[in-house]
N, C-alpha and C. Protein backbone atom coordinates (compact mmCIF):
# COMPACT_ATOMS: atom_id res chain seq x y z
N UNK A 1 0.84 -1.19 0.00
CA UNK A 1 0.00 0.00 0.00
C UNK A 1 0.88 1.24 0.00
N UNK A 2 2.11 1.15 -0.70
CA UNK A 2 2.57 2.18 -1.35
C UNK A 2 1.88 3.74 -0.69
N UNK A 3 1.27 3.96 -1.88
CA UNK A 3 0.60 5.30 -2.24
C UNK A 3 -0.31 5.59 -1.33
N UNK A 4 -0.77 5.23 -0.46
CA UNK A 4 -1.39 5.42 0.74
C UNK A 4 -1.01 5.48 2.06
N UNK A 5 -1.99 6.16 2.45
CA UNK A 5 -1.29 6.51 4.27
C UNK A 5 -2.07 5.59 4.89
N UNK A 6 -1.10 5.82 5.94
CA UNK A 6 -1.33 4.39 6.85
C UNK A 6 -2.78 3.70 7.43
N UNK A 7 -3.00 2.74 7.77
CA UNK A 7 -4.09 2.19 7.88
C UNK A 7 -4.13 2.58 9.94
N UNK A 8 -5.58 2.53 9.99
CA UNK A 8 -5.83 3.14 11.15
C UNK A 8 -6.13 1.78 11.92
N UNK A 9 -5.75 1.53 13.53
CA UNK A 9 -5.71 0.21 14.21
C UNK A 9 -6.80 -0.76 13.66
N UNK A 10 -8.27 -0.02 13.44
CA UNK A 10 -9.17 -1.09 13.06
C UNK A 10 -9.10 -1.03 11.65
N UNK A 11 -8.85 -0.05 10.73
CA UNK A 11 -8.32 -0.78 9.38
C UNK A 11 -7.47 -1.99 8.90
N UNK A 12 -6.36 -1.90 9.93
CA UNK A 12 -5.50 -2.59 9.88
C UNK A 12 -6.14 -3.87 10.38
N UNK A 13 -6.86 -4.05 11.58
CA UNK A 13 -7.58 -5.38 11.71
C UNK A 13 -8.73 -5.77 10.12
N UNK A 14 -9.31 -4.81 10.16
CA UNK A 14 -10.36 -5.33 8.91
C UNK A 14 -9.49 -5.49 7.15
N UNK A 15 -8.08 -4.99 7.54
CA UNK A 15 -7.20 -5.94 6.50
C UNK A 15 -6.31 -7.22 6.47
N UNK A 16 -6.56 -7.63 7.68
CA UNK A 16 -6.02 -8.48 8.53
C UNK A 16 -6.89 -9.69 8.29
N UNK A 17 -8.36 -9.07 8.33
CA UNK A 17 -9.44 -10.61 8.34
C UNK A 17 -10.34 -10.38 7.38
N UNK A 18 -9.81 -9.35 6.16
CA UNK A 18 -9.63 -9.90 4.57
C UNK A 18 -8.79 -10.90 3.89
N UNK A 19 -7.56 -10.97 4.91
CA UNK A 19 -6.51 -11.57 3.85
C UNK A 19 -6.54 -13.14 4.92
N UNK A 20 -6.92 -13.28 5.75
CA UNK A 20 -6.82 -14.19 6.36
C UNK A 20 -8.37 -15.22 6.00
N UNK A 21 -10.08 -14.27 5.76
CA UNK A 21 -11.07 -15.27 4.83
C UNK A 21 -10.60 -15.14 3.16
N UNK A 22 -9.36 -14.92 2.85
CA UNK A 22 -9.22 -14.69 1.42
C UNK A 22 -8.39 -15.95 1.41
N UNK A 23 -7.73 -16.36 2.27
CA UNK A 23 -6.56 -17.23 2.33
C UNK A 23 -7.69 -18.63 2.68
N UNK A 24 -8.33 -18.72 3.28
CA UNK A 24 -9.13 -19.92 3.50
C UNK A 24 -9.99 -20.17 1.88
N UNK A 25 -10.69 -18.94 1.70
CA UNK A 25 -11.50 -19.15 0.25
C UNK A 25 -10.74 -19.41 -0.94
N UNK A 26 -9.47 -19.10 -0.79
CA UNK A 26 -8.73 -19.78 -2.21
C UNK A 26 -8.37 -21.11 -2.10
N UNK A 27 -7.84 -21.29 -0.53
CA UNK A 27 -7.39 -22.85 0.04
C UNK A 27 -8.52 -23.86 0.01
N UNK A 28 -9.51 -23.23 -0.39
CA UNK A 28 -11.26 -24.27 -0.05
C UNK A 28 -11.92 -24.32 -1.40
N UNK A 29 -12.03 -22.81 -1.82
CA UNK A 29 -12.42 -23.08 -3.83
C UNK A 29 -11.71 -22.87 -4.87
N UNK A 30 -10.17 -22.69 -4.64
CA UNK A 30 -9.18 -22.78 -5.64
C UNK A 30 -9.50 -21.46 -6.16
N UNK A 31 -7.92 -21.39 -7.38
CA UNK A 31 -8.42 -20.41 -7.55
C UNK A 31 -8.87 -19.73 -8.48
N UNK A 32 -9.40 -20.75 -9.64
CA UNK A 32 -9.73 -20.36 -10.60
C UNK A 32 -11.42 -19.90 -10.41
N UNK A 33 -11.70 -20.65 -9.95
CA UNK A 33 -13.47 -20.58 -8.69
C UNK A 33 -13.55 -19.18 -7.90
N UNK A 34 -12.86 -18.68 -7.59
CA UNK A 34 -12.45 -17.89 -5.83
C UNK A 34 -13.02 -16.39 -7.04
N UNK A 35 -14.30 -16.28 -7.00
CA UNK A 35 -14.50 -14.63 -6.61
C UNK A 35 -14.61 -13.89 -5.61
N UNK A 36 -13.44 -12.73 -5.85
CA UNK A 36 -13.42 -11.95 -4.43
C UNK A 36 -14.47 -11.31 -3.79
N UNK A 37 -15.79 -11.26 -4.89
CA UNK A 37 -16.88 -11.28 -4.01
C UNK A 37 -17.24 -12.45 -3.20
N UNK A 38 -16.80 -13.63 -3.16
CA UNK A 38 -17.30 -14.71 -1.77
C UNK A 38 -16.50 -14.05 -0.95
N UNK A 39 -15.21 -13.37 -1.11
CA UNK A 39 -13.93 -12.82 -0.01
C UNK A 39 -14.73 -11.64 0.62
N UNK A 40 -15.38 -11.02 -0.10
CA UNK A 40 -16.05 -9.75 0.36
C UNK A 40 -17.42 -10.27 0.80
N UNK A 41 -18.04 -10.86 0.56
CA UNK A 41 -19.28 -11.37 1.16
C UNK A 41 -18.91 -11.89 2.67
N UNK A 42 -17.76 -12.90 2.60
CA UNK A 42 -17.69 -13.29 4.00
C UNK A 42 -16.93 -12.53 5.05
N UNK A 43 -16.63 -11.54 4.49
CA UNK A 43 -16.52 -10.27 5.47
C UNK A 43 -17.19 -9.47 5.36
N UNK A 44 -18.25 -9.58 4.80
CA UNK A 44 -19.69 -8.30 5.01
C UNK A 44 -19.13 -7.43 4.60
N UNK A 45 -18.34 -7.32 3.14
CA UNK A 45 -18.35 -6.25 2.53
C UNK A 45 -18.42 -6.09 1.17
N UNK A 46 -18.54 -4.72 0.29
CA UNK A 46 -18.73 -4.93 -0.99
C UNK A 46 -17.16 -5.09 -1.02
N UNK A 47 -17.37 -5.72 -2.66
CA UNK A 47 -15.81 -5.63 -3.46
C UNK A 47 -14.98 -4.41 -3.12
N UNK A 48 -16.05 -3.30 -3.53
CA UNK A 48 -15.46 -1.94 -3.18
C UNK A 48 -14.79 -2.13 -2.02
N UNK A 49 -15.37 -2.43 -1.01
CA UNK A 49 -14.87 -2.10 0.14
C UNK A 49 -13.79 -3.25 0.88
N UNK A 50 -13.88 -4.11 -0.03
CA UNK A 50 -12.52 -5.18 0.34
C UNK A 50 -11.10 -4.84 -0.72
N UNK A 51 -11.74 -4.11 -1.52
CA UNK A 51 -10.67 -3.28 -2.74
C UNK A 51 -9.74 -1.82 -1.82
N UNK A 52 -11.04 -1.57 -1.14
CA UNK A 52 -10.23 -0.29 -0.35
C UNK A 52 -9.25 -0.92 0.13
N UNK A 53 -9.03 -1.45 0.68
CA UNK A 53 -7.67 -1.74 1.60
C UNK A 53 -6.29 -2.85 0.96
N UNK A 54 -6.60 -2.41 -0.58
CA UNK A 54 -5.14 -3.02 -1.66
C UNK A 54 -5.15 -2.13 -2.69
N UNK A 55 -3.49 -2.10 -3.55
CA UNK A 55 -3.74 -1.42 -4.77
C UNK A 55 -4.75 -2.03 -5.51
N UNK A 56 -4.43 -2.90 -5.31
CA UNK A 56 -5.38 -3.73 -6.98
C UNK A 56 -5.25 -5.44 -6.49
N UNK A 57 -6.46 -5.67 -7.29
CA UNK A 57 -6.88 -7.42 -7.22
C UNK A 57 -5.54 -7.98 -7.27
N UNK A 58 -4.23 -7.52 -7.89
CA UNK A 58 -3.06 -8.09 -8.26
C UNK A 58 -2.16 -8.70 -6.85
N UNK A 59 -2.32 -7.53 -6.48
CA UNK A 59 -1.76 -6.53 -5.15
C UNK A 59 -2.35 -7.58 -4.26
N UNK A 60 -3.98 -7.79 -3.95
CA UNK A 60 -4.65 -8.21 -3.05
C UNK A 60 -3.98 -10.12 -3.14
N UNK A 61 -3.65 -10.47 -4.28
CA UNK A 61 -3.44 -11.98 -4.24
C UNK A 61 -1.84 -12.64 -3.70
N UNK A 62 -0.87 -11.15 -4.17
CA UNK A 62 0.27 -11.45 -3.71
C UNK A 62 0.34 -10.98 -2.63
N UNK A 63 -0.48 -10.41 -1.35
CA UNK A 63 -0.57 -10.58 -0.22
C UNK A 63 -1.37 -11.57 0.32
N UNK A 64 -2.27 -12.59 -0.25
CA UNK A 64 -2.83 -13.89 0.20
C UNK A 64 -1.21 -14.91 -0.12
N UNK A 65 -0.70 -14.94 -1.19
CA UNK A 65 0.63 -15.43 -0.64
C UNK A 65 1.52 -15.70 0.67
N UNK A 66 1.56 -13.90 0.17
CA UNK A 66 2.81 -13.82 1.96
C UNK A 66 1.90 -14.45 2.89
N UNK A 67 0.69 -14.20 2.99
CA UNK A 67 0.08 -15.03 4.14
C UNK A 67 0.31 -16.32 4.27
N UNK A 68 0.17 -17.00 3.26
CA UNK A 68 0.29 -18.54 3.12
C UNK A 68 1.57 -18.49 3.65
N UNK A 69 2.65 -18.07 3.13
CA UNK A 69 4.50 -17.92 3.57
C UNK A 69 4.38 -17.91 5.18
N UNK A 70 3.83 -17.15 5.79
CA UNK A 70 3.72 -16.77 6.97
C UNK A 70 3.12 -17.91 7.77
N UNK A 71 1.89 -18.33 7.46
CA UNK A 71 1.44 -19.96 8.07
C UNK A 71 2.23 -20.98 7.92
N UNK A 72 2.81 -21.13 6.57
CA UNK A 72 3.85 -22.32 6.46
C UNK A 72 5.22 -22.17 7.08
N UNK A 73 5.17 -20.84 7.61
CA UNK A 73 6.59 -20.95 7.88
C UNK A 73 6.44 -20.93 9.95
N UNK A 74 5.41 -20.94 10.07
CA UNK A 74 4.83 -21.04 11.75
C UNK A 74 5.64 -22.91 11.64
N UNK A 75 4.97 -23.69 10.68
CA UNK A 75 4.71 -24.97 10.98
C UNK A 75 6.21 -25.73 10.98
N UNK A 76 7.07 -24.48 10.55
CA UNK A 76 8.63 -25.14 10.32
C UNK A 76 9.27 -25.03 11.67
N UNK A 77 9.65 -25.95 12.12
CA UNK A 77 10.35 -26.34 13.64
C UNK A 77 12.35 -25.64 13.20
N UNK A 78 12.88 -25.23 14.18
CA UNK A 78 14.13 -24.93 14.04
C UNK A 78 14.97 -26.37 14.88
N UNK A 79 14.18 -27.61 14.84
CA UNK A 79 14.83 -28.99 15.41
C UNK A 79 14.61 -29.90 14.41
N UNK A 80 13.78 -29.64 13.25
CA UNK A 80 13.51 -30.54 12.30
C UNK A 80 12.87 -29.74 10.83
N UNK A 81 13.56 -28.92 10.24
CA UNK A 81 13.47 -27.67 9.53
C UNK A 81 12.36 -28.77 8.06
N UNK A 82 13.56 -29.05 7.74
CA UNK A 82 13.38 -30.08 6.29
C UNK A 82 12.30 -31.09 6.28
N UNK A 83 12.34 -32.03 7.46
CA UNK A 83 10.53 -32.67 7.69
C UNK A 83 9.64 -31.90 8.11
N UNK A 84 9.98 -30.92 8.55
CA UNK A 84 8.42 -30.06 8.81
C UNK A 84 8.47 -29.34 7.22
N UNK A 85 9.28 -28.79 6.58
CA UNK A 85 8.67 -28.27 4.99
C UNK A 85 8.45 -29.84 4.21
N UNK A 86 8.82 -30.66 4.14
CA UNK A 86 8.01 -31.78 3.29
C UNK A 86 6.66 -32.29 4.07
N UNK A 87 6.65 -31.49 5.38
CA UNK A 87 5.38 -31.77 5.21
C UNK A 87 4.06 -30.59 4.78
N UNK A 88 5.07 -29.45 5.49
CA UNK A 88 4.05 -28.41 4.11
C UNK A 88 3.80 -28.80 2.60
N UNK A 89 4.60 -29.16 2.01
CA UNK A 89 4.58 -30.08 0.75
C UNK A 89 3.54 -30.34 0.67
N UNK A 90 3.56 -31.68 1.40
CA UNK A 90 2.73 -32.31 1.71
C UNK A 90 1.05 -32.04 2.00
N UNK A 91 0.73 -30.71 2.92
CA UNK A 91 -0.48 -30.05 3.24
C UNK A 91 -0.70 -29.38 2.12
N UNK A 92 0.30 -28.75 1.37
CA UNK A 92 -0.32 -27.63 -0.25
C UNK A 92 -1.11 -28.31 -1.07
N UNK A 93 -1.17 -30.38 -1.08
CA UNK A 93 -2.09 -30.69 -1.80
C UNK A 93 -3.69 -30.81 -1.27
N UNK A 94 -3.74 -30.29 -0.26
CA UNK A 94 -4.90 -30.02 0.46
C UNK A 94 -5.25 -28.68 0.55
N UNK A 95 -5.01 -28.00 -0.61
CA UNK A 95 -5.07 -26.65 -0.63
C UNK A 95 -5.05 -26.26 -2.18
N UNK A 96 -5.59 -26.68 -2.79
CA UNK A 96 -4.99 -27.08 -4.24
C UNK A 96 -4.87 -25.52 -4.85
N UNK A 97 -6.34 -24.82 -4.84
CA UNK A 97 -5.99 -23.20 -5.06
C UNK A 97 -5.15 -22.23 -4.69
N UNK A 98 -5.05 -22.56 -3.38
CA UNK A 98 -3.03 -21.62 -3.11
C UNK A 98 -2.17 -22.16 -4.00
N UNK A 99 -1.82 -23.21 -4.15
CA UNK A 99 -0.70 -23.70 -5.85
C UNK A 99 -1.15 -23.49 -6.88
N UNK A 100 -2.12 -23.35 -7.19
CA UNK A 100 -2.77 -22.47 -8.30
C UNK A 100 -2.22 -21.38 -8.62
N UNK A 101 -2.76 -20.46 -7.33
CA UNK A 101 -2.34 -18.88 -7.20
C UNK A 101 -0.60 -19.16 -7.13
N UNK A 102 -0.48 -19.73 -6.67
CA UNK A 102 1.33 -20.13 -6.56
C UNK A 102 1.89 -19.89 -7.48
N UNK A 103 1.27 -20.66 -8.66
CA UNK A 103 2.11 -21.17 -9.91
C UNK A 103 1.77 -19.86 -10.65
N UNK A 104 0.52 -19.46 -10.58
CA UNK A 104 -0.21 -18.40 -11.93
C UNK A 104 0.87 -17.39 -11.42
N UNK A 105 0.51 -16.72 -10.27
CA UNK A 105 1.65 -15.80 -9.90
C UNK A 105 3.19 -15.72 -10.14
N UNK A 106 3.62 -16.81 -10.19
CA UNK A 106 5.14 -16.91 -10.53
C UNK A 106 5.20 -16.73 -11.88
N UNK A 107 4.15 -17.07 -12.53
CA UNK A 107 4.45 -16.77 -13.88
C UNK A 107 4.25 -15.41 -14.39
N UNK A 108 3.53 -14.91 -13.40
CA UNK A 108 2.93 -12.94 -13.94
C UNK A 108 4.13 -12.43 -13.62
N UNK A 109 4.38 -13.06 -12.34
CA UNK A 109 6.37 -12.65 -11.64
C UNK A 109 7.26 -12.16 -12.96
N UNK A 110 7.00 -12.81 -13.93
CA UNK A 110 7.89 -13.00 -15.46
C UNK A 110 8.15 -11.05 -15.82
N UNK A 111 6.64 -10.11 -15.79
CA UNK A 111 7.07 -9.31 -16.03
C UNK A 111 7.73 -8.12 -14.69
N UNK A 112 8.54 -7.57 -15.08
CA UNK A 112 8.99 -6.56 -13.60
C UNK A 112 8.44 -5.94 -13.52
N UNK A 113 7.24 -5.65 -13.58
CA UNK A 113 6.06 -4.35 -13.39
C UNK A 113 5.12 -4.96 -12.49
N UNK A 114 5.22 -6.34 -12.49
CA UNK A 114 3.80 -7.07 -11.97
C UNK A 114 4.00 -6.43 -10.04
N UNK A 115 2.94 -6.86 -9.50
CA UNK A 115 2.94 -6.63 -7.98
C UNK A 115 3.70 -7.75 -7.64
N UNK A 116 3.54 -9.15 -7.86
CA UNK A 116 4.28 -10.12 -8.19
C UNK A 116 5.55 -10.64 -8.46
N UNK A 117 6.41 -9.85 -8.94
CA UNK A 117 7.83 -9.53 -9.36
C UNK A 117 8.73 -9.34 -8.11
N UNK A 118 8.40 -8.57 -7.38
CA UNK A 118 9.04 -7.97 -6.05
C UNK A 118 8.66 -9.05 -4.84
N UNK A 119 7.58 -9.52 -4.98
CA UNK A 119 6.85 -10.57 -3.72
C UNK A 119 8.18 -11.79 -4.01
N UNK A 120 8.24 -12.44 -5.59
CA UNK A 120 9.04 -13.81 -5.62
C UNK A 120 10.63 -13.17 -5.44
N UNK A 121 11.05 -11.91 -6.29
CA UNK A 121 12.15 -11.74 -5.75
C UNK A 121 12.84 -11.65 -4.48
N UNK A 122 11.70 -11.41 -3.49
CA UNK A 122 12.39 -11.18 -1.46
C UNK A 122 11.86 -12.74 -1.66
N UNK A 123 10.94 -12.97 -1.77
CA UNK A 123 11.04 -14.99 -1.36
C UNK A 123 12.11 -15.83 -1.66
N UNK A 124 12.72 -15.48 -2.83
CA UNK A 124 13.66 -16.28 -3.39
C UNK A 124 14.64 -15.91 -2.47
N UNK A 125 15.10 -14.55 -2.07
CA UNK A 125 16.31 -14.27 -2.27
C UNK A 125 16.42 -14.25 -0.29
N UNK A 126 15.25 -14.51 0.39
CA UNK A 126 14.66 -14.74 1.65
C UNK A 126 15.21 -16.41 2.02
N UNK A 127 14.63 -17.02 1.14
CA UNK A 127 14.77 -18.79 1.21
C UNK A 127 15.97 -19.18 1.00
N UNK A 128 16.80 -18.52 0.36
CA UNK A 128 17.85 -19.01 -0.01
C UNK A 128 18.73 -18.53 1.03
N UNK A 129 18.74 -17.10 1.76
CA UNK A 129 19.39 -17.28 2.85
C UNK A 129 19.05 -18.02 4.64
N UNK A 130 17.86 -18.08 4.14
CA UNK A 130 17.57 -19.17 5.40
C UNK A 130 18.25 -20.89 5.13
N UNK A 131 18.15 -21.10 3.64
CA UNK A 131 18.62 -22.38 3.54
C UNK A 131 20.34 -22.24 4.18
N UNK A 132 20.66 -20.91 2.95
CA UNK A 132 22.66 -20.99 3.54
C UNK A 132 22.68 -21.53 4.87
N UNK A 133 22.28 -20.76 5.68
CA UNK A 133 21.86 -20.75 7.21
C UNK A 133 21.67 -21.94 7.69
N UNK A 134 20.95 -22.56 7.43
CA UNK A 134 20.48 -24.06 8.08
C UNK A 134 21.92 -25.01 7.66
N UNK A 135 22.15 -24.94 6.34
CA UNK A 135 23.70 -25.31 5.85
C UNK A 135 24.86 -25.07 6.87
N UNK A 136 24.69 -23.91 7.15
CA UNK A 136 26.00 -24.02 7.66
C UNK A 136 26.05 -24.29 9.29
N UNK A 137 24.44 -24.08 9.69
CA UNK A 137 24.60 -24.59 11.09
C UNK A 137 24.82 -26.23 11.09
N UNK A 138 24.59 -27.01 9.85
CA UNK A 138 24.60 -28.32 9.85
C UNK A 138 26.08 -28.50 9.59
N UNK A 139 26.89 -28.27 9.63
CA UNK A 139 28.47 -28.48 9.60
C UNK A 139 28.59 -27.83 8.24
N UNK A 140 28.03 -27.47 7.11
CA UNK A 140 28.45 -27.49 5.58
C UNK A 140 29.58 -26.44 5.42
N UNK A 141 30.96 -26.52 5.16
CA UNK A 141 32.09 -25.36 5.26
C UNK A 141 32.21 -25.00 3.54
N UNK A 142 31.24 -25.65 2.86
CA UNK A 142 31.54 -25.19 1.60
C UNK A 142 31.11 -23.93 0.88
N UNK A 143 32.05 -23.43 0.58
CA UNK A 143 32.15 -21.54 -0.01
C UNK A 143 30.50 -21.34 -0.23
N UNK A 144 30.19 -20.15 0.30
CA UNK A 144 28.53 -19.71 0.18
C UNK A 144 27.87 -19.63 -1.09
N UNK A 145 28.81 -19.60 -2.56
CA UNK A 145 28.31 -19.62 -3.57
C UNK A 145 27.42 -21.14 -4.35
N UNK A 146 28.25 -22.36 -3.76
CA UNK A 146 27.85 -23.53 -3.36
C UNK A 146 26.72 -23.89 -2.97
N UNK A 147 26.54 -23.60 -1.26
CA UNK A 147 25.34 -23.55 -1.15
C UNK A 147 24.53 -22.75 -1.39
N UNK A 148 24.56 -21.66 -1.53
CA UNK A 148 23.18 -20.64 -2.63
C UNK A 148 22.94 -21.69 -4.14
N UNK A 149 23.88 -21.88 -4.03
CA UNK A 149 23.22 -22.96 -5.84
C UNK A 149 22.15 -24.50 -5.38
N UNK A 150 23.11 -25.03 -4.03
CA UNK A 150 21.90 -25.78 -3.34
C UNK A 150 20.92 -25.13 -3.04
N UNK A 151 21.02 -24.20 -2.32
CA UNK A 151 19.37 -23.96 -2.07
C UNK A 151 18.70 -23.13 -3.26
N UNK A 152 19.09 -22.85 -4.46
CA UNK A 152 18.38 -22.60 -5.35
C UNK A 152 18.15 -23.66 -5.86
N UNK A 153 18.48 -24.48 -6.13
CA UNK A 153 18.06 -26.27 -6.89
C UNK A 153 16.79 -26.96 -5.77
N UNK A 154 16.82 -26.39 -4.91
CA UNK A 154 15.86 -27.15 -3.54
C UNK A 154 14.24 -25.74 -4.02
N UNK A 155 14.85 -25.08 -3.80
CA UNK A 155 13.40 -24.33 -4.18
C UNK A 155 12.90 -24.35 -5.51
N UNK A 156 13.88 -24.68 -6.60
CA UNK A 156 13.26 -25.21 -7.77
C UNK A 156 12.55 -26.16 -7.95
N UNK A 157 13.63 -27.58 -7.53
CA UNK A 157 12.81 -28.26 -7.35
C UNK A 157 11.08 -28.26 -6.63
N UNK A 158 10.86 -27.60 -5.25
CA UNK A 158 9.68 -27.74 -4.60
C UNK A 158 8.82 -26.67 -5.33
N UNK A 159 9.24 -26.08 -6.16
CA UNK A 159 8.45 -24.77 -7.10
C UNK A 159 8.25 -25.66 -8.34
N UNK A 160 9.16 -26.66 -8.83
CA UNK A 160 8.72 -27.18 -10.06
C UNK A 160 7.58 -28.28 -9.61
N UNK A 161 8.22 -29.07 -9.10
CA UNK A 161 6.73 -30.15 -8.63
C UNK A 161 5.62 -29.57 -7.88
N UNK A 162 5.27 -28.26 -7.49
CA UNK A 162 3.88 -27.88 -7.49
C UNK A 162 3.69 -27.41 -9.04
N UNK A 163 4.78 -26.96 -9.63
CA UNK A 163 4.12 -26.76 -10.84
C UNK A 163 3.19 -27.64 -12.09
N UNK A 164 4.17 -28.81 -11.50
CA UNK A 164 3.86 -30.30 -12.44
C UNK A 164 2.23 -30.81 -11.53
N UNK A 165 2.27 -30.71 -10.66
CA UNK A 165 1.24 -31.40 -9.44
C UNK A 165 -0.55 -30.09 -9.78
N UNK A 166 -0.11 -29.30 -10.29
CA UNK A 166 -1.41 -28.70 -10.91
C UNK A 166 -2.05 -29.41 -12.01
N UNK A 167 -1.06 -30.06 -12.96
CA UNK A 167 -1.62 -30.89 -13.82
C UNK A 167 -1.48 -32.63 -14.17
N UNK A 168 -1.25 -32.88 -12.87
CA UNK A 168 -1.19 -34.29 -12.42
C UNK A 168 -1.28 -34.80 -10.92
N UNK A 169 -2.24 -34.39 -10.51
CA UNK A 169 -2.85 -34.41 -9.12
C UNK A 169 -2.44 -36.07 -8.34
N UNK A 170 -1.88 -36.91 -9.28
CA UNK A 170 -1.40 -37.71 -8.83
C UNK A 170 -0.37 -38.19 -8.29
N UNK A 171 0.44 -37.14 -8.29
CA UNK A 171 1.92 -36.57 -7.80
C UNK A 171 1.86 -36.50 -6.67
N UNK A 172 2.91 -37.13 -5.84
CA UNK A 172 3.40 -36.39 -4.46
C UNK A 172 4.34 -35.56 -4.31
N UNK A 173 4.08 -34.59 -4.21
CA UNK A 173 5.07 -33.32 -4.24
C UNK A 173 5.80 -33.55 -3.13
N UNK A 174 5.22 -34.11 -2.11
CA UNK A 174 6.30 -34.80 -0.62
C UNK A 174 7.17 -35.79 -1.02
N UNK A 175 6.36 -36.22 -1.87
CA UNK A 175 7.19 -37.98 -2.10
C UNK A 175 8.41 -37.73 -2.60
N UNK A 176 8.13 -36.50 -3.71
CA UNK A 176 9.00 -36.36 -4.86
C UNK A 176 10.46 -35.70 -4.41
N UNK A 177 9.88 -34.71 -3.43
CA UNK A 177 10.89 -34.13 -2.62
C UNK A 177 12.28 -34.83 -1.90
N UNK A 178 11.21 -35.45 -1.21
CA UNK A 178 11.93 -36.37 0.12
C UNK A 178 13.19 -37.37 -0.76
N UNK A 179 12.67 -38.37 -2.21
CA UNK A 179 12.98 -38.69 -2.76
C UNK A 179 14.46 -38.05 -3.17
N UNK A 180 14.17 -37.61 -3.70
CA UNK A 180 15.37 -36.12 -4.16
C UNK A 180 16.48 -35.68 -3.47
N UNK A 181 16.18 -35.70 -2.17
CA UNK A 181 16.94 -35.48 -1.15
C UNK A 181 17.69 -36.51 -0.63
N UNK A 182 16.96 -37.57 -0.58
CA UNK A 182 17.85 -38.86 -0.41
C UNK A 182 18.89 -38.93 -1.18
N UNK A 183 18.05 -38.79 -2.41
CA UNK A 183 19.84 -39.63 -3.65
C UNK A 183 20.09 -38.41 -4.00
N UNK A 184 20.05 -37.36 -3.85
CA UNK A 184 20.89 -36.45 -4.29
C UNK A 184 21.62 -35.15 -3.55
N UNK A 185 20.87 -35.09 -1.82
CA UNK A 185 21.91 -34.41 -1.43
C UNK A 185 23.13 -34.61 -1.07
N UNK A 186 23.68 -34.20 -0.64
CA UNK A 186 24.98 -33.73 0.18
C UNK A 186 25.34 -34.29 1.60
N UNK A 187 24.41 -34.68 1.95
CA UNK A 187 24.31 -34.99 3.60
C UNK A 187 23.93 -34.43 4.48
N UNK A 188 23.88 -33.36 4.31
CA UNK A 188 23.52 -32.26 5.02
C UNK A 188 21.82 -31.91 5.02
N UNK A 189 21.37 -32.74 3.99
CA UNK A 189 19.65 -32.21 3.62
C UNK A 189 19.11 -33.38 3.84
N UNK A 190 19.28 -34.10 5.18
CA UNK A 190 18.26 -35.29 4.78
C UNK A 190 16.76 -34.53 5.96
N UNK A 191 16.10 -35.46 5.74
CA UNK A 191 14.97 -34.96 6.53
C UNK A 191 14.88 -34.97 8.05
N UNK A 192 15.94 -35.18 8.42
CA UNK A 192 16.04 -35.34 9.73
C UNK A 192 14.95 -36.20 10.29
C-alpha cells in the first residue's frame, strides 16, 4: 500500500481478516473458482470495500501469498526444519488453489512491473538465505556460492513439482521431494 497513508488500528484489523477469509476461500475453492466477491461477502463487505484496503486485485493476491509464507513458515520447527517443509509439501495438496495462485503468480512474476515480481524476488532471495543458514549450522564449510546454488536447486525443485502437481494431481510433491533429497543431497539435507 505504497501510495497510501497508513491504515488506522481497526483498518489494519479489517485488513487483517480480509486476507486471512481470502486465504481460507482460495485454500477451499481454488483459484480459478475464488470470486473476491465470496472474499467480500464473507466479510460483510462490498468488493469496493474489500478493494479499499489493496492497490489492486493483483496486489490483493500477492498478499494472500505472503500469508500462506507466513502460516507455512509457523509450521517449520528450528529442530527438524526439512521434515516439517516436506510436510508443508505435503499439506499444499490439500489446498490445491493456493498452488494455483502459486504457480499463476510466478508466472505474472515474469514481467517486472507485476505486484508479483518484487513478492518472488524477497522470497527467493529470503529462502535461499535461510537455507545458507540451516547449511551451515549443519556443519556445511563449503564456499557460500555452493550452497546458494543448493538452495536454489531445492526451491526449484519444490516450485517445479507444485508446478507439475497442478496438472497431475497424482503426484506427491512430498514424495517427490523427500525422494530427491535422499539420492541427491549432500548430507547435510536429509529430513532429519
Amino acid at each position: 500500500m505504497s501510495d497510501r497513508s497508513p491504515l488506522s488500528p481497526k483498518g489494519t484489523r479489517q485488513r487483517e481478516k480480509i486476507l486471512t477469509v481470502a486465504l481460507e476461500v482460495f485454500a477451499d475453492e481454488g483459484y480459478r473458482g475464488t470470486s473476491l466477491r465470496t472474499v467480500a461477502a464473507r466479510c460483510e463487505l462490498s468488493l469496493a470495500g474489500v478493494m479499499h484496503y489493496f492497490e489492486s486485485r493483483e496486489d490483493l493476491l500477492v498478499q494472500i501469498l505472503q500469508r500462506r509464507d507466513e502460516v507455512d513458515a509457523a509450521a517449520i520447527s528450528a529442530e527438524h526444519p526439512i521434515r516439517d517443509f516436506i510436510a508443508v509439501l505435503e499439506a499444499n495438496t490439500s489446498r490445491p488453489g493456493l498452488v494455483e495462485l502459486f504457480v499463476t503468480m510466478s508466472a505474472a512474476a515474469s514481467s517486472p512491473d507485476h505486484p508479483a515480481a518484487a513478492y518472488f524476488r524477497d522470497r527467493y532471495a529470503r529462502i535461499v538465505d535461510e537455507l545458507c543458514e540451516f547449511l551451515d549450522q549443519r556443519g556445511d564449510t563449503r564456499p557460500l556460492t555452493d550452497r546458494a546454488r543448493d538452495a536454489r536447486a531445492l526451491i526449484a525443485l519444490a516450485d517445479g513439482l507444485q508446478q507439475q502437481w497442478v496438472t497431475n494431481r497424482t503426484l506427491s510433491i512430498a514424495d517427490e521431494f523427500a525422494y530427491a533429497l535422499a539420492t541427491h543431497s549432500n548430507g547435510f539435507l536429509r529430513a532429519d
